[in-house]
N, C-alpha and C. Protein backbone atom coordinates (compact mmCIF):
# COMPACT_ATOMS: atom_id res chain seq x y z
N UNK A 1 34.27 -155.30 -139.86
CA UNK A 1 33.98 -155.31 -141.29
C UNK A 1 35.11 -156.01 -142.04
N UNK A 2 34.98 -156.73 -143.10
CA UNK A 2 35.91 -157.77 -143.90
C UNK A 2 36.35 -157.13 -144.80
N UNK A 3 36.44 -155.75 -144.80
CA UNK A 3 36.84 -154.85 -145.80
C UNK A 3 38.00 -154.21 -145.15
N UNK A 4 37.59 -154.11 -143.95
CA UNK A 4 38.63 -153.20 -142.88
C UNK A 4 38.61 -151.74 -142.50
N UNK A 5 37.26 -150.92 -143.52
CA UNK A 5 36.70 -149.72 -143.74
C UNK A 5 35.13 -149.68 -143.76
N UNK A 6 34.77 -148.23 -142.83
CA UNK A 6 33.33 -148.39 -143.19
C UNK A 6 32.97 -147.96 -144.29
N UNK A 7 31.63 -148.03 -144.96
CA UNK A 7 30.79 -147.43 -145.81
C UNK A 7 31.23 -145.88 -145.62
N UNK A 8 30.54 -145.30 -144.74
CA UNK A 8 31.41 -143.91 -144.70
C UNK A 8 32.25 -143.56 -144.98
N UNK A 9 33.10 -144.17 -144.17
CA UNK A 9 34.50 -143.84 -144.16
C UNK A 9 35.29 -143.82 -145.60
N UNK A 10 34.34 -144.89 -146.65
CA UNK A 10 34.78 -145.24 -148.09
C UNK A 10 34.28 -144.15 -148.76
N UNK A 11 33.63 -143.69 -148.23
CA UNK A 11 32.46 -142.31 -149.10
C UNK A 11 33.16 -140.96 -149.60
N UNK A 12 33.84 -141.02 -147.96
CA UNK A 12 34.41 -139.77 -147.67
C UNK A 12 35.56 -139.83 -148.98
N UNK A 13 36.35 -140.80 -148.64
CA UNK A 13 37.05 -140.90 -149.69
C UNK A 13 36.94 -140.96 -151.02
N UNK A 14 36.24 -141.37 -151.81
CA UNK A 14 35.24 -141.07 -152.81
C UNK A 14 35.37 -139.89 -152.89
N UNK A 15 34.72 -138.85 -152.23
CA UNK A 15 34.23 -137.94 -152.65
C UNK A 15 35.06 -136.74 -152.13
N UNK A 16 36.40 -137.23 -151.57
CA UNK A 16 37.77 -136.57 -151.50
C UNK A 16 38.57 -136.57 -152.75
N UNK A 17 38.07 -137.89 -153.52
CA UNK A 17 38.77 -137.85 -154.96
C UNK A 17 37.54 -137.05 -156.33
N UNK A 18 36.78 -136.59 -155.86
CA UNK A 18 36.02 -135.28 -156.77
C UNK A 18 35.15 -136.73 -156.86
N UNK A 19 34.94 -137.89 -156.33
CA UNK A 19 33.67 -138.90 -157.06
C UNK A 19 32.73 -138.72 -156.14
N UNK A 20 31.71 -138.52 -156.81
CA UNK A 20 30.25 -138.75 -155.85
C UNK A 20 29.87 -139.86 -155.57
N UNK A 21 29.87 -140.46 -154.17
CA UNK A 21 29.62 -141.57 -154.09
C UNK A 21 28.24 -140.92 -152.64
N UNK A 22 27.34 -141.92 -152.90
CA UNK A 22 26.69 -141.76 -151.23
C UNK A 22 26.16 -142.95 -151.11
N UNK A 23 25.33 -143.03 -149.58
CA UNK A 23 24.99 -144.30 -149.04
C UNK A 23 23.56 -145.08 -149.92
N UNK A 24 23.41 -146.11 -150.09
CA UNK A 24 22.35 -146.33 -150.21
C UNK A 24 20.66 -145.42 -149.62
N UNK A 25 19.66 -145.14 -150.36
CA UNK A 25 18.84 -144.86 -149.38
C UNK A 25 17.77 -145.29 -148.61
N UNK A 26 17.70 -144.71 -147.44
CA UNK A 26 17.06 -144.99 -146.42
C UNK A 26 15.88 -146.07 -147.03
N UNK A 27 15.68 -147.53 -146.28
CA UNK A 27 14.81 -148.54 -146.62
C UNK A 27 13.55 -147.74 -146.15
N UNK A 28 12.16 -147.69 -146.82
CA UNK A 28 10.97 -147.03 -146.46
C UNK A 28 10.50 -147.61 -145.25
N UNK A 29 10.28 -148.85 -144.66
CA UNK A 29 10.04 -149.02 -143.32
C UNK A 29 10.82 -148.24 -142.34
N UNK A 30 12.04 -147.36 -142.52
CA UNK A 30 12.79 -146.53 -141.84
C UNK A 30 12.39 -145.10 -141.76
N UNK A 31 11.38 -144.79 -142.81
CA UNK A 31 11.13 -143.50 -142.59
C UNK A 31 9.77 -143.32 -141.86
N UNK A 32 9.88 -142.06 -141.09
CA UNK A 32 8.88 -141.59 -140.13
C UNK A 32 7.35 -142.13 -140.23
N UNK A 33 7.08 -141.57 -141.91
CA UNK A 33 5.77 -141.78 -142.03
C UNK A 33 5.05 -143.51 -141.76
N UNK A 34 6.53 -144.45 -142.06
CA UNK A 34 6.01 -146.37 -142.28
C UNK A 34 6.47 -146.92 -140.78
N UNK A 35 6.87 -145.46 -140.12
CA UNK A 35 7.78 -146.46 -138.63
C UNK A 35 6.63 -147.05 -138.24
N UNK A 36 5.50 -147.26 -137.88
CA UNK A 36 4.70 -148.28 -137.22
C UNK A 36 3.96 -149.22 -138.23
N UNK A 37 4.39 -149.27 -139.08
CA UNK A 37 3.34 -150.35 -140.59
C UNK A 37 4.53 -151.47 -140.11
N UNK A 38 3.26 -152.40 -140.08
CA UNK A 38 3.52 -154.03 -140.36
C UNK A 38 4.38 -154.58 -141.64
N UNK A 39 5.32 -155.32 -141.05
CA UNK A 39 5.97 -156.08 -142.21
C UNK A 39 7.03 -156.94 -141.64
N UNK A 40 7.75 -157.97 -142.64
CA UNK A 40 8.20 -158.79 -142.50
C UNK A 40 9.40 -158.86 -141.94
N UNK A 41 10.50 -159.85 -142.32
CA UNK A 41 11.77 -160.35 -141.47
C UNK A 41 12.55 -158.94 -143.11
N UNK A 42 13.20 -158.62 -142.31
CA UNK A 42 13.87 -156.72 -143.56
C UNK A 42 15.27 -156.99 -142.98
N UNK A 43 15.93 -158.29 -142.32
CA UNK A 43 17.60 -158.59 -142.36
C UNK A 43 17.95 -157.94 -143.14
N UNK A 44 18.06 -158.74 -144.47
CA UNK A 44 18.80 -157.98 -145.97
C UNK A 44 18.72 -156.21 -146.48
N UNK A 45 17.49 -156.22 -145.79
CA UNK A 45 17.37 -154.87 -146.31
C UNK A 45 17.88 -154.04 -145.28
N UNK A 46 17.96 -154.10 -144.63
CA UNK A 46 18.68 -153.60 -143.34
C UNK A 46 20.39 -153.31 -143.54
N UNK A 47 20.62 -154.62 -144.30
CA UNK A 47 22.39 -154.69 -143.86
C UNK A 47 22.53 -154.16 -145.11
N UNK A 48 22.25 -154.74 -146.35
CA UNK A 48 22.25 -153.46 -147.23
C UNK A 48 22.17 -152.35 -147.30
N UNK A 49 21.60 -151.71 -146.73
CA UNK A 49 21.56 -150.02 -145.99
C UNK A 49 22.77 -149.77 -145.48
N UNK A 50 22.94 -150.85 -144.64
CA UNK A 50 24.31 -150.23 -143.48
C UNK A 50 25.43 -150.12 -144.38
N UNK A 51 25.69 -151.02 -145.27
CA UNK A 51 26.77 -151.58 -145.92
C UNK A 51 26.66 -151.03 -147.77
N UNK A 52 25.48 -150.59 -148.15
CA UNK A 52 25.55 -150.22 -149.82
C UNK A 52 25.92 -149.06 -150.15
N UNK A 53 26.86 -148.53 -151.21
CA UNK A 53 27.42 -147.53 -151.46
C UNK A 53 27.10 -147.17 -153.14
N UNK A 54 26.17 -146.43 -153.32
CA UNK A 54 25.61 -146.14 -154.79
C UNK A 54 27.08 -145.15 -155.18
N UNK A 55 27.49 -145.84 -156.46
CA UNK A 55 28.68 -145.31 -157.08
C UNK A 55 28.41 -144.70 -158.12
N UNK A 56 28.97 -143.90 -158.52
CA UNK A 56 28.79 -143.17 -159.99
C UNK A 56 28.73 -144.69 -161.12
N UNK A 57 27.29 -143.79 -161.95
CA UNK A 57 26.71 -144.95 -163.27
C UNK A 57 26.40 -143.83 -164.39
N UNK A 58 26.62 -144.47 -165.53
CA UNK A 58 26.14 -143.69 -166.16
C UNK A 58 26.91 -144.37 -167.79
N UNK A 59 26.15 -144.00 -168.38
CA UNK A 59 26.41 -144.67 -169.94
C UNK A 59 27.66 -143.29 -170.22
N UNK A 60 27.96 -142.55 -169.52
CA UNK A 60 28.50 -141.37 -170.23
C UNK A 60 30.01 -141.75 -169.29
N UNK A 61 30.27 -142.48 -168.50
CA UNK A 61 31.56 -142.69 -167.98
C UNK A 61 32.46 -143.21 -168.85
N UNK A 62 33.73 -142.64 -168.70
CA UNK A 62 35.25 -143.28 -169.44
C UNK A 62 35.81 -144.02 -168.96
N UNK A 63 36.39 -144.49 -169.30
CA UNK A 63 37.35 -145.82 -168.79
C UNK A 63 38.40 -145.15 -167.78
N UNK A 64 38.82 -143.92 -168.00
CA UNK A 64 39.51 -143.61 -166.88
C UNK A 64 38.67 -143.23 -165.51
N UNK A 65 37.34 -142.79 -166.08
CA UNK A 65 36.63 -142.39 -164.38
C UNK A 65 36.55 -143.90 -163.63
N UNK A 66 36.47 -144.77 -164.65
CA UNK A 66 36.22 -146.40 -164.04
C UNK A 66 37.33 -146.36 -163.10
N UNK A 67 38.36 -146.52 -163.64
CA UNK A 67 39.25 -146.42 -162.82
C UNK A 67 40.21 -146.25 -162.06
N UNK A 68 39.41 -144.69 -162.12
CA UNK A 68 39.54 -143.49 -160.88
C UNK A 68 39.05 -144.25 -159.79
N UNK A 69 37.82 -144.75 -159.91
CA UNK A 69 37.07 -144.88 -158.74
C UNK A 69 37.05 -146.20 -158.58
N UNK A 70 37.91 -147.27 -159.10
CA UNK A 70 38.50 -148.96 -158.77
C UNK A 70 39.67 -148.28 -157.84
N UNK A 71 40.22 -147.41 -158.25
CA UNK A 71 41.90 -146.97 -157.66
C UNK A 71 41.14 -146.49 -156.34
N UNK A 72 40.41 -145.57 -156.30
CA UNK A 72 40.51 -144.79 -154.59
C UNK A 72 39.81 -146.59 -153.77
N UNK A 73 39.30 -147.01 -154.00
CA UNK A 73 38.46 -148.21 -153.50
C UNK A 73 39.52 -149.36 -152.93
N UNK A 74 40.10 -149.82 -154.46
CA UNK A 74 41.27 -150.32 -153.85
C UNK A 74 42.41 -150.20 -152.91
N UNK A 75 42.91 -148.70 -153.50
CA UNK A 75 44.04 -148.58 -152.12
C UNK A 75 43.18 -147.57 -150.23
N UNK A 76 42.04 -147.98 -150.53
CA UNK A 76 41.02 -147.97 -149.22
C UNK A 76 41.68 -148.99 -148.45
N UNK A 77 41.53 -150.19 -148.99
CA UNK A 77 41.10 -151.18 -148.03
C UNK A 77 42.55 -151.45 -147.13
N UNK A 78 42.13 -151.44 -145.79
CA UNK A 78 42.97 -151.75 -144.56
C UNK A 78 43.55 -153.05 -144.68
């Protein structure tokens, strides 16, 4: 990874600093009920999964939660 950290591994941390962070969710061709439905070339949607990290949003954030959660991100990376 070109980050030097996984998705997880960034999460954990996240959410060692009180931020809720979690993974992207599961692409619907991944769940039980679509595992055998027909469909196309899902690369992107795939690595996006592996790799997307839904971060705290919200019209109600401060400039310091911003960056709270630029700071744990930044001093992440390997």
């Amino acid at each position: 990874d070109e980050y030097g950290i996984t998705r997880d591994e960034l999460i954990q941390k996240l959410n060692a600093g009180k931020i809720e962070a979690r993974p992207f969710f599961m692409p619907i061709h991944d769940m039980p009920p679509y595992k055998g439905s027909k469909h196309g070339d899902l690369t992107v949607t795939n690595e996006l999964y592996a790799r997307g990290i839904n971060l705290p949003s919200s019209v109600g954030l401060k400039k310091e939660d911003i960056k709270a959660v630029c700071e744990i991100i930044k001093n992440s990376k390997r």
